[in-house]
C-alpha atoms as a PDB file:
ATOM      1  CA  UNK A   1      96.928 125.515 100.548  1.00  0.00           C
ATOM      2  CA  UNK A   2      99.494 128.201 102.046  1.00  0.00           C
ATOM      3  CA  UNK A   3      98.942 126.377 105.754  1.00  0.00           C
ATOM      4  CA  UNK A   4     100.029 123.023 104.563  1.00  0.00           C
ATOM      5  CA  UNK A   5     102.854 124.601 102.337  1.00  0.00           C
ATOM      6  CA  UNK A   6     102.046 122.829  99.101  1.00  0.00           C
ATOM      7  CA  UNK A   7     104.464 123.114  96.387  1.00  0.00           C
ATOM      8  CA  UNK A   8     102.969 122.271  93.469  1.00  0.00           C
ATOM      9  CA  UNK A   9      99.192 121.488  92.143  1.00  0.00           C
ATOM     10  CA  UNK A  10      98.179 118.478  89.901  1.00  0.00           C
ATOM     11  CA  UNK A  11      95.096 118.704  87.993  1.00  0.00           C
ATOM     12  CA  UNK A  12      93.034 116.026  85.546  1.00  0.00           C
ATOM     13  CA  UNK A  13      89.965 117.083  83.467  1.00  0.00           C
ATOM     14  CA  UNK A  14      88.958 120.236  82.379  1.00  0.00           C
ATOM     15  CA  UNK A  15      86.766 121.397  85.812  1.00  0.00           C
ATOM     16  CA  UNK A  16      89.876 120.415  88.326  1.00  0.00           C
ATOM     17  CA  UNK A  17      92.258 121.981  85.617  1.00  0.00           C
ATOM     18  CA  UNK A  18      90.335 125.519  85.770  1.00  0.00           C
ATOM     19  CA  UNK A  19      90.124 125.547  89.606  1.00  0.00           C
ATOM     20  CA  UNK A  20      93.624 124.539  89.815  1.00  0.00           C
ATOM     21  CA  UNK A  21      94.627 127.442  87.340  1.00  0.00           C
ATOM     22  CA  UNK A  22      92.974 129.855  89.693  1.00  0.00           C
ATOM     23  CA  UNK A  23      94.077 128.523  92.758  1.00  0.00           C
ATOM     24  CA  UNK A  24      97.619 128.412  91.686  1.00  0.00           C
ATOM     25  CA  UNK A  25      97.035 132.202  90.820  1.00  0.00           C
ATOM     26  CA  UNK A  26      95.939 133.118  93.737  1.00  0.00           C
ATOM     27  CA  UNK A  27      98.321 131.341  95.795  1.00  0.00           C
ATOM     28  CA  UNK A  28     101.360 132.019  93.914  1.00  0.00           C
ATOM     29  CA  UNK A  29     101.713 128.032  93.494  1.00  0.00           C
ATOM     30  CA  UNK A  30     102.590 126.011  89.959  1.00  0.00           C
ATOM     31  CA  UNK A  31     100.074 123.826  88.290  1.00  0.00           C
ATOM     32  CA  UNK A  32     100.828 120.925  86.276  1.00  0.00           C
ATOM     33  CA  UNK A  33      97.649 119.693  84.181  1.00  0.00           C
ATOM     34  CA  UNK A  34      97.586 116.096  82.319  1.00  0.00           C
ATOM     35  CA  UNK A  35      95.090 115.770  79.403  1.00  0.00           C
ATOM     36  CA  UNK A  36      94.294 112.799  78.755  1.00  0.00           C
ATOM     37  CA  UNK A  37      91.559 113.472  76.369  1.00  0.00           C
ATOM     38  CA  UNK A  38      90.980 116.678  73.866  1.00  0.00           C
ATOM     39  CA  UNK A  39      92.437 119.405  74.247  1.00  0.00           C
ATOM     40  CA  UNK A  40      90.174 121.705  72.971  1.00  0.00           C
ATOM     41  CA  UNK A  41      87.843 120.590  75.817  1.00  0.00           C
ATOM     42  CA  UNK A  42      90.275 119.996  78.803  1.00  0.00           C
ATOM     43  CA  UNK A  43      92.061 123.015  78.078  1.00  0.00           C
ATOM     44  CA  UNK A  44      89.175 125.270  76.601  1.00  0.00           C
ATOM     45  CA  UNK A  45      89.096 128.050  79.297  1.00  0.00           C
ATOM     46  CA  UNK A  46      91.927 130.666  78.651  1.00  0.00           C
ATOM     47  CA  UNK A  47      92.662 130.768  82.387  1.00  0.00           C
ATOM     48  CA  UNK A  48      93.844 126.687  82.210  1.00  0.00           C
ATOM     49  CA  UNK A  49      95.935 127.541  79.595  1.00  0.00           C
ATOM     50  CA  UNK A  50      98.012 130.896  80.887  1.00  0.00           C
ATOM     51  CA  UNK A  51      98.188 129.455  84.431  1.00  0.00           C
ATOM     52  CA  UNK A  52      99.476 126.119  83.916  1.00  0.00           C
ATOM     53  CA  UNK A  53     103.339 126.172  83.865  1.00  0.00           C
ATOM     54  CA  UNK A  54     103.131 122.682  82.402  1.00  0.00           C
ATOM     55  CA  UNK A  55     100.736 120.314  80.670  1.00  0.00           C
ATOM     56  CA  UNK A  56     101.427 116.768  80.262  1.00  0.00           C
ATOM     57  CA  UNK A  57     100.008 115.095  77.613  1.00  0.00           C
ATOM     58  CA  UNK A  58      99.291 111.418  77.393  1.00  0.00           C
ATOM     59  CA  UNK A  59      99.234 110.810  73.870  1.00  0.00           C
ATOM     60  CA  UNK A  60     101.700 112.224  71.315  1.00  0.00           C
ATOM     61  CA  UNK A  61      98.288 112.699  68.496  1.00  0.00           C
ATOM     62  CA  UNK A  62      96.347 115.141  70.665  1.00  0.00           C
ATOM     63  CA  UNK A  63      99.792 116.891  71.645  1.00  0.00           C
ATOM     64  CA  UNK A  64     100.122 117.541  68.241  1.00  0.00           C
ATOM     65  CA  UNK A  65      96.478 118.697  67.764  1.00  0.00           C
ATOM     66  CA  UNK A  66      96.979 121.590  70.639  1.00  0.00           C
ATOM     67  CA  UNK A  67      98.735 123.266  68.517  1.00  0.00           C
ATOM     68  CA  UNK A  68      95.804 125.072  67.745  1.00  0.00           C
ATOM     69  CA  UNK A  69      96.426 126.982  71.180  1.00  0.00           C
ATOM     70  CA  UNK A  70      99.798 128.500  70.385  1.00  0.00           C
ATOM     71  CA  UNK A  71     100.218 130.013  73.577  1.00  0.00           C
ATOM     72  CA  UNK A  72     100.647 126.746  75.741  1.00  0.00           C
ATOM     73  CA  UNK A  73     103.320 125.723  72.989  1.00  0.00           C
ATOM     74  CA  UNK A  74     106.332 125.678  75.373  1.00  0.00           C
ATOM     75  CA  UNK A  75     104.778 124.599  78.461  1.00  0.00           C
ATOM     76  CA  UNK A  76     103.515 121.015  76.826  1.00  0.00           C
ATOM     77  CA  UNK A  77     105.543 117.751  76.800  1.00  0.00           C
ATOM     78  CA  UNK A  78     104.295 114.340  76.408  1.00  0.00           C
ATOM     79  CA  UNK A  79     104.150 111.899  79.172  1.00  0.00           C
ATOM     80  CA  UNK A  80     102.204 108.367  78.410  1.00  0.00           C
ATOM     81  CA  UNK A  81      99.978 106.766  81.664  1.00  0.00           C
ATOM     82  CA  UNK A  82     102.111 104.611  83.627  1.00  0.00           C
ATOM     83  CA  UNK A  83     101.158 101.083  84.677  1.00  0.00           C
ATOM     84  CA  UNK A  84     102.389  98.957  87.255  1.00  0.00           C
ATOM     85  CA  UNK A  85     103.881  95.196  86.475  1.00  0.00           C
ATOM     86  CA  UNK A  86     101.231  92.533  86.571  1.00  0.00           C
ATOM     87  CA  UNK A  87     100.688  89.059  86.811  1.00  0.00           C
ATOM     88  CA  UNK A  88     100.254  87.774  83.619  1.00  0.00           C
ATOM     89  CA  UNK A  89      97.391  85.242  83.459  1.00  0.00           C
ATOM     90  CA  UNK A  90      96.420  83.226  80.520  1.00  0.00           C
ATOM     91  CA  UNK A  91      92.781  82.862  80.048  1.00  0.00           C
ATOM     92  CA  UNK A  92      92.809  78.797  79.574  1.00  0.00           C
ATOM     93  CA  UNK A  93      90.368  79.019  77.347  1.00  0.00           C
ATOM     94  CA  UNK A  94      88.314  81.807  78.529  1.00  0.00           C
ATOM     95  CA  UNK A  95      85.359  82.849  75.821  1.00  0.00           C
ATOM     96  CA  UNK A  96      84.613  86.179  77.833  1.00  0.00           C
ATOM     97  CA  UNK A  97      84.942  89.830  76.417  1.00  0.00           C
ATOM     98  CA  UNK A  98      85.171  92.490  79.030  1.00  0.00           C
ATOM     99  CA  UNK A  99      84.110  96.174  78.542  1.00  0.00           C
ATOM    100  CA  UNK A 100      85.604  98.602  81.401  1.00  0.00           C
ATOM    101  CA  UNK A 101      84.607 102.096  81.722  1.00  0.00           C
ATOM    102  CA  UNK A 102      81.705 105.117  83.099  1.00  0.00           C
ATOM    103  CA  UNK A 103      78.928 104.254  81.591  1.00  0.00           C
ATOM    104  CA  UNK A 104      77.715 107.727  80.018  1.00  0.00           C
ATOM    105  CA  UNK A 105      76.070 108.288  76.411  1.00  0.00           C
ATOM    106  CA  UNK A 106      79.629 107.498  74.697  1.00  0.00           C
ATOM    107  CA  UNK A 107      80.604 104.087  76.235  1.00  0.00           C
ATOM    108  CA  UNK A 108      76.988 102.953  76.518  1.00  0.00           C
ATOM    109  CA  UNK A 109      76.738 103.296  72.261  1.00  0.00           C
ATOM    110  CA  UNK A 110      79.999 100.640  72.059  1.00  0.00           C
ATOM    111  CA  UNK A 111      78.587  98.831  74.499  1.00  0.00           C
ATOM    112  CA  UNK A 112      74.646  98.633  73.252  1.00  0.00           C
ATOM    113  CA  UNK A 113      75.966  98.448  69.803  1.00  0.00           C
ATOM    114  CA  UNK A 114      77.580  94.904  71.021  1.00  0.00           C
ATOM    115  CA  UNK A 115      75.245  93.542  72.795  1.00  0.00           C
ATOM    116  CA  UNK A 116      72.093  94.480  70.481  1.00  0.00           C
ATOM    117  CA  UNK A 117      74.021  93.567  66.774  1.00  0.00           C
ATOM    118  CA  UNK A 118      77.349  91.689  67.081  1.00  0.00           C
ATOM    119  CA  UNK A 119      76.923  89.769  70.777  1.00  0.00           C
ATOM    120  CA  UNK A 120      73.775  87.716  68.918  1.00  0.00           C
ATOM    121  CA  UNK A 121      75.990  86.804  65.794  1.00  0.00           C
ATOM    122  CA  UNK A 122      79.319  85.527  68.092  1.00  0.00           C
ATOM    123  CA  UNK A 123      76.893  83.158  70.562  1.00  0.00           C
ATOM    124  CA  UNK A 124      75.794  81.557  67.477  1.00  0.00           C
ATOM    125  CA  UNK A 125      79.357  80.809  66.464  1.00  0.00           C
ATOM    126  CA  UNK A 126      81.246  80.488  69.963  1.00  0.00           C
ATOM    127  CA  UNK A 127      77.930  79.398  72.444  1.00  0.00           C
ATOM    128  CA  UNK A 128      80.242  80.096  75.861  1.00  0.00           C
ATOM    129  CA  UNK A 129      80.933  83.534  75.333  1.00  0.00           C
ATOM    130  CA  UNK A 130      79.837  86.114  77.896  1.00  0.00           C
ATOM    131  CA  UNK A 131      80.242  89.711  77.750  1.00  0.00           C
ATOM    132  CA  UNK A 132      80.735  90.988  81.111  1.00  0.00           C
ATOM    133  CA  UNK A 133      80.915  94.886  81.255  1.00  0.00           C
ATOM    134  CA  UNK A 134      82.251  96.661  84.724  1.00  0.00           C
ATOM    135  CA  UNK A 135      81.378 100.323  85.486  1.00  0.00           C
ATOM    136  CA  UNK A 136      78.777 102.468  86.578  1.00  0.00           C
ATOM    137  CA  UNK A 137      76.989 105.332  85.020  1.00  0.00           C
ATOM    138  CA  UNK A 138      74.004 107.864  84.210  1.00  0.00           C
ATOM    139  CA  UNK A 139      73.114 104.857  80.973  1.00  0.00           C
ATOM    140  CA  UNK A 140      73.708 101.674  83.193  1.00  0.00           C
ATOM    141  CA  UNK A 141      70.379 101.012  83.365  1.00  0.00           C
ATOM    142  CA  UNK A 142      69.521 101.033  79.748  1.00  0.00           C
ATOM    143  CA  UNK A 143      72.828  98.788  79.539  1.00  0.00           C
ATOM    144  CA  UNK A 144      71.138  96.770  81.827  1.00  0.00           C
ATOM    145  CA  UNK A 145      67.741  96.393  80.217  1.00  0.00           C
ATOM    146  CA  UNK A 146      69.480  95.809  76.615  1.00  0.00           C
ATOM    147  CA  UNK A 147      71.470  92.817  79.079  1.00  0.00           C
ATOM    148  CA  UNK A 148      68.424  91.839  80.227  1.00  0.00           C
ATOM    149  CA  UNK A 149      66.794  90.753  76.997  1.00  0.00           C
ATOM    150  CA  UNK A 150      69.018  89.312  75.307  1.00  0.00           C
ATOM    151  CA  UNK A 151      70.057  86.976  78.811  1.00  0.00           C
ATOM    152  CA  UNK A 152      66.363  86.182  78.588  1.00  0.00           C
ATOM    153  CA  UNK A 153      66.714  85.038  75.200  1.00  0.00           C
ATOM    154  CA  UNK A 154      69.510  82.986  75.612  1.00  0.00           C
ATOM    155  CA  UNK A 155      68.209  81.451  78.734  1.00  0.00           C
ATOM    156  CA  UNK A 156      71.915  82.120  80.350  1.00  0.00           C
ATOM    157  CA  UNK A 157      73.710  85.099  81.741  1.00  0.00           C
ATOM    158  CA  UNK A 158      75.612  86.078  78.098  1.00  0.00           C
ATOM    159  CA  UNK A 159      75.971  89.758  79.794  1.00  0.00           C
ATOM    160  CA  UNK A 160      77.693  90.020  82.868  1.00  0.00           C
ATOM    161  CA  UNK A 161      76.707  93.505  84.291  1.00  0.00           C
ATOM    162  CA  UNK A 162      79.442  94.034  87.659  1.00  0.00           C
ATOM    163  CA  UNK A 163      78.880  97.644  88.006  1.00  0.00           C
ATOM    164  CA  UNK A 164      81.655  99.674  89.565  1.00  0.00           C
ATOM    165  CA  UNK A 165      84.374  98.142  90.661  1.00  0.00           C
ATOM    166  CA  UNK A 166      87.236 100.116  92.969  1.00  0.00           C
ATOM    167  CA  UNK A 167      89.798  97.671  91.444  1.00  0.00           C
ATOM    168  CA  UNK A 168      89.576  95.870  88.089  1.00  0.00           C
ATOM    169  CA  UNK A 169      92.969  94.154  87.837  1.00  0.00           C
ATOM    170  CA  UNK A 170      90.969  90.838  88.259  1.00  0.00           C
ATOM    171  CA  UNK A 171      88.455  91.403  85.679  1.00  0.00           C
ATOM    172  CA  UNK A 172      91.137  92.283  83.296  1.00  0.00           C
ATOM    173  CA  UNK A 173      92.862  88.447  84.088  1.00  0.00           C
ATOM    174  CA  UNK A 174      89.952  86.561  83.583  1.00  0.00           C
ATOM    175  CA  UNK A 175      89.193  88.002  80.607  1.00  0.00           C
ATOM    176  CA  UNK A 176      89.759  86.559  77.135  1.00  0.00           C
ATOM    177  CA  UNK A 177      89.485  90.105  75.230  1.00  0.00           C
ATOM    178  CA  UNK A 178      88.544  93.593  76.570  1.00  0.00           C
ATOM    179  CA  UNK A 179      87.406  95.962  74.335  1.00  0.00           C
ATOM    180  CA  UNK A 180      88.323  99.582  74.832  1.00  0.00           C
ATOM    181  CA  UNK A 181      91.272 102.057  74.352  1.00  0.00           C
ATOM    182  CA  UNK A 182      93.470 104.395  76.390  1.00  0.00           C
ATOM    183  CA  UNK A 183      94.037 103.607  80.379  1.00  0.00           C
ATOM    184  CA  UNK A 184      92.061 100.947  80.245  1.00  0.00           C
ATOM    185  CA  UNK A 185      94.027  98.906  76.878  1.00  0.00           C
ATOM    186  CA  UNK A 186      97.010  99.446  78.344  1.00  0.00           C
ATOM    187  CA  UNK A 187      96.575  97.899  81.868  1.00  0.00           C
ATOM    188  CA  UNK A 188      95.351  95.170  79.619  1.00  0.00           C
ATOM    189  CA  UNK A 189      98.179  94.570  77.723  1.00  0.00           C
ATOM    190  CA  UNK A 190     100.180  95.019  81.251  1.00  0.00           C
ATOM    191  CA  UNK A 191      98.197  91.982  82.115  1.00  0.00           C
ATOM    192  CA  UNK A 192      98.737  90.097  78.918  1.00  0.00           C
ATOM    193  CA  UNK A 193      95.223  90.140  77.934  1.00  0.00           C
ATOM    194  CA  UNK A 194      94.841  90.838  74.185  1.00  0.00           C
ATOM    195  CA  UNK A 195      93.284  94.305  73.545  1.00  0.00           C
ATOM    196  CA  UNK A 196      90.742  95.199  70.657  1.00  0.00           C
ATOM    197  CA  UNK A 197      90.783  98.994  70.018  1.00  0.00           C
ATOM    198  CA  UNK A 198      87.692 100.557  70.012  1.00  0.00           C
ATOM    199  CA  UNK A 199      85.422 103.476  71.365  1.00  0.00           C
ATOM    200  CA  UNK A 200      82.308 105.238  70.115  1.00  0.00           C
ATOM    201  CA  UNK A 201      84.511 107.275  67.074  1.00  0.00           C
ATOM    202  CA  UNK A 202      87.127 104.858  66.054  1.00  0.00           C
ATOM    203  CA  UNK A 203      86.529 101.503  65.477  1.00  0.00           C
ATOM    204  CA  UNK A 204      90.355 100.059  65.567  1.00  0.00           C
ATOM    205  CA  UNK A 205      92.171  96.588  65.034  1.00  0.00           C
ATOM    206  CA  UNK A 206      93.741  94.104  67.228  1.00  0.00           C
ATOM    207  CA  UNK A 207      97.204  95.523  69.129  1.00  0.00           C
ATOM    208  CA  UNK A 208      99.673  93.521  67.711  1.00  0.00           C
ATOM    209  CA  UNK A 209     103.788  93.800  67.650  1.00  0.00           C
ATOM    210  CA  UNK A 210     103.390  95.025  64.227  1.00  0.00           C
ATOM    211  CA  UNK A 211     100.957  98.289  65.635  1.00  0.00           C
ATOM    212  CA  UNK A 212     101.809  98.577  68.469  1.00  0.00           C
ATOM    213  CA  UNK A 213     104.640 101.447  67.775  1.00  0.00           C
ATOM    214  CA  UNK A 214     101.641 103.308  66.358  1.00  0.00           C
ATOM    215  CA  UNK A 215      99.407 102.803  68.948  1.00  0.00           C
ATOM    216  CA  UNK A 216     100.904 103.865  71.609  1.00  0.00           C
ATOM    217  CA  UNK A 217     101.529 107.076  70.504  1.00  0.00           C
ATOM    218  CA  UNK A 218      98.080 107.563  70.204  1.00  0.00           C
ATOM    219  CA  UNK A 219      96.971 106.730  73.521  1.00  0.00           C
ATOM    220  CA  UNK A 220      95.994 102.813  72.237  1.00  0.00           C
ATOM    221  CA  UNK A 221      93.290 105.103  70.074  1.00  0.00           C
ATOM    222  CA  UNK A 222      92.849 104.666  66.251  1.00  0.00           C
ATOM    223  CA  UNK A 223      92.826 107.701  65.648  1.00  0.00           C
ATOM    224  CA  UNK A 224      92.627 107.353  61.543  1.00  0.00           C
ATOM    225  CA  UNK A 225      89.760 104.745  61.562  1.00  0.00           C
ATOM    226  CA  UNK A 226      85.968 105.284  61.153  1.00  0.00           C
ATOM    227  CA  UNK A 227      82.786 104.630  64.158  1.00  0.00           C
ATOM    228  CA  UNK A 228      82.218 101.464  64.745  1.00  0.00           C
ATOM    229  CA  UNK A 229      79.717  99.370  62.429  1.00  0.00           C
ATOM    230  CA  UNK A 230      78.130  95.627  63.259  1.00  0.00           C
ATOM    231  CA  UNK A 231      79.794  93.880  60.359  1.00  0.00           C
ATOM    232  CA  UNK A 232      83.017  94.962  61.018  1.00  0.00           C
ATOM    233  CA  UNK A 233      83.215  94.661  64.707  1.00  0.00           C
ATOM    234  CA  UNK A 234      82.089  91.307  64.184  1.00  0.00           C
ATOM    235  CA  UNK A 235      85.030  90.425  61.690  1.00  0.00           C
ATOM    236  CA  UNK A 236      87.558  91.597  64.184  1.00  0.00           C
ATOM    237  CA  UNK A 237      86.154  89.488  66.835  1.00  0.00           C
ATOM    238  CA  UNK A 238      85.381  86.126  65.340  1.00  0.00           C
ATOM    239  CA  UNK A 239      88.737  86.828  63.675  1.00  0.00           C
ATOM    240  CA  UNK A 240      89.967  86.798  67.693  1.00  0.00           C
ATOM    241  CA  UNK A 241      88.026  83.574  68.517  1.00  0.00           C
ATOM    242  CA  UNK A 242      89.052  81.555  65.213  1.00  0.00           C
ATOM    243  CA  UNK A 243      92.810  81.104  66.712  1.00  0.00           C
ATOM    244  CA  UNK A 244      92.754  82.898  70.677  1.00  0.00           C
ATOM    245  CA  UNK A 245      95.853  81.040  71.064  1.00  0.00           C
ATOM    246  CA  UNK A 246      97.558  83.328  68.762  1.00  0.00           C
ATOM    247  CA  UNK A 247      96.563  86.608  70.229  1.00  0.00           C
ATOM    248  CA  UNK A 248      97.342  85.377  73.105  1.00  0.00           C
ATOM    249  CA  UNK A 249     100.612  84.660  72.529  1.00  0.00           C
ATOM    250  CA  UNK A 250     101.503  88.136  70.725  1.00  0.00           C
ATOM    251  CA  UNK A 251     100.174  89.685  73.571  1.00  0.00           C
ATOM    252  CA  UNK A 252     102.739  88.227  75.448  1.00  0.00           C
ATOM    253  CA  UNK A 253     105.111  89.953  73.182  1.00  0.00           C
ATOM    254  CA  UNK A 254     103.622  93.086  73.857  1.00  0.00           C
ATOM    255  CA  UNK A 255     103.378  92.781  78.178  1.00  0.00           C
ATOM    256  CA  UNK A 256     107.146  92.477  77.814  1.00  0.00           C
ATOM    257  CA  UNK A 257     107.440  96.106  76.096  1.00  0.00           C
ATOM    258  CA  UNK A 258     104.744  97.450  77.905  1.00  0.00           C
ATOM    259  CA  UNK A 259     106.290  96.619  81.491  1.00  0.00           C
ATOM    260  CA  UNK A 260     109.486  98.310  79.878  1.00  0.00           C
ATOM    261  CA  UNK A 261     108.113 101.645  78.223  1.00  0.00           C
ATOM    262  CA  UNK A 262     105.491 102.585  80.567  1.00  0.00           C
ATOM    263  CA  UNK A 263     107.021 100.927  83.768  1.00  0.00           C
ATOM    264  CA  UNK A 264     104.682 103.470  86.851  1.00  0.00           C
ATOM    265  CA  UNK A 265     108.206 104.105  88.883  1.00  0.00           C
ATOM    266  CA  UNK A 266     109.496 105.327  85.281  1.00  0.00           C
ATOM    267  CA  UNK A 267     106.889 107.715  84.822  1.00  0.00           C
ATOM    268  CA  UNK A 268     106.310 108.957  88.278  1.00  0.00           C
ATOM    269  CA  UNK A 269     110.536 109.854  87.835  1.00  0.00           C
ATOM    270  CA  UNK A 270     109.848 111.506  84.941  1.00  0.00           C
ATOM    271  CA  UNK A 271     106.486 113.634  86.460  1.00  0.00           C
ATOM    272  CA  UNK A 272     108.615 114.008  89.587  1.00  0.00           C
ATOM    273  CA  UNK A 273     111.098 115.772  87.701  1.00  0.00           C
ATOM    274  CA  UNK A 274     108.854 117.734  86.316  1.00  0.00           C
ATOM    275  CA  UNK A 275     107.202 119.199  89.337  1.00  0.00           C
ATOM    276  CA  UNK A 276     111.137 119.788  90.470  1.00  0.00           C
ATOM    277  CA  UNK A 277     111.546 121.998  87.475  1.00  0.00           C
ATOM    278  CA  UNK A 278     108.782 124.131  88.952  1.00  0.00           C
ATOM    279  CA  UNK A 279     109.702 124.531  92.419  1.00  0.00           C
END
């Protein structure tokens, strides 16, 4: 650290955060931490929260929520994820959903949840779609049995398992759908791709121009809504697949704000500044 003169630590996630905090205390050096998730959980040792001399938070909702640590109150301002400009490709007809993300206990419910109760009732009504879910994980492999069966059952590949992927722009293009929220809807809608908000706590609606104020300030999370259920997922997608053609033009709508409000050479301006303030 002191040999190669750095000048200011970055940490993500609550382990890197705390061994920033102390290494920045130790070597006199300031430490900017981004949450991108809860605070309560990034931030829950009292050492990340006196030595950080700024936390970033990506989503205005859980900025809001820390302020159930009132002694990080003037060190916090909100900073979304950036996202470079993209290609936008339409699908031409593309039936598949795409599911992108570790697979631990949280992302494997979504994704069993699918593919055991809602994948069965969409094949019966659109027979091309495929589900094709990249990532990798301590609960791939019961993703991959639950894939498994119901391929077998089909007597196709329905479930597209691609593992991890180091880049996943071209998943995200091919893709009718993805289902997800945070990092992973907004590189979507950077691609044009329509976006279905949805993890293992809130099961959310279709980004549209007319939510899309909302959702961003909530990290693409709907943050007001209830777990998923079968019936309801299954509304919001065969909603999707009764006029594609629609979303996909709205989405279109929506790349053209995106590439504006959370432009990457924006952002990194705005964290550059940032780190300038500390130096």
């Amino acid at each position: 650290m002191i040999h190669s003169r750095i000048q200011v630590i970055h940490a993500h996630q609550r382990y890197p955060i705390l061994l920033a905090s102390i290494i920045g205390k130790m070597t006199r050096t300031p430490v900017v931490s981004t949450v991108h998730g809860r605070s309560q959980y990034d931030l829950r040792h009292c050492i990340s929260r006196k030595y950080s001399d700024k936390i970033i938070f990506v989503s205005k909702f859980v900025l809001k929520a820390s302020s159930r640590f009132p002694d990080i109150q003037d060190k916090v301002v909100f900073i979304p994820n950036g996202v470079p400009t993209a290609i936008n490709k339409p699908s031409n007809g593309s039936f598949r959903i795409s599911y992108i993300s570790r697979m631990d206990s949280k992302h494997s419910f979504v994704i069993l949840l699918f593919i055991q109760k809602v994948l069965p009732r969409l094949i019966k009504d659109y027979p091309m779609i495929t589900f094709n879910i990249v990532g990798s994980g301590h609960c791939l492999q019961e993703v991959k049995k639950e894939a498994l069966q119901l391929n077998q059952a089909c007597n196709r590949e329905v479930c597209i398992i691609s593992g991890f992927q180091p880049e996943v722009m071209a998943h995200i293009q091919e893709s009718a759908l993805i289902l997800g929220v945070g990092r992973v809807a907004l590189e979507a809608l950077a691609c044009g791709v329509p976006v279905l908000s949805v993890n293992k706590k809130h099961l959310g609606t279709m980004i549209s121009r007319k939510n899309y104020s909302w959702y961003k300030e909530n990290n693409f999370l709907a943050i007001a809504n209830e777990p998923p259920n079968a019936d309801s997922f299954y509304d919001l997608l065969n909603n999707f697949f009764v006029n594609p053609s629609y979303w996909q033009n709205e989405t279109g709508f929506l790349k053209k704000m995106v590439d504006e409000e959370f432009n990457s050479l924006k952002i990194a301006v705005r964290i550059e500044s940032l780190y300038k303030e500390l130096i």
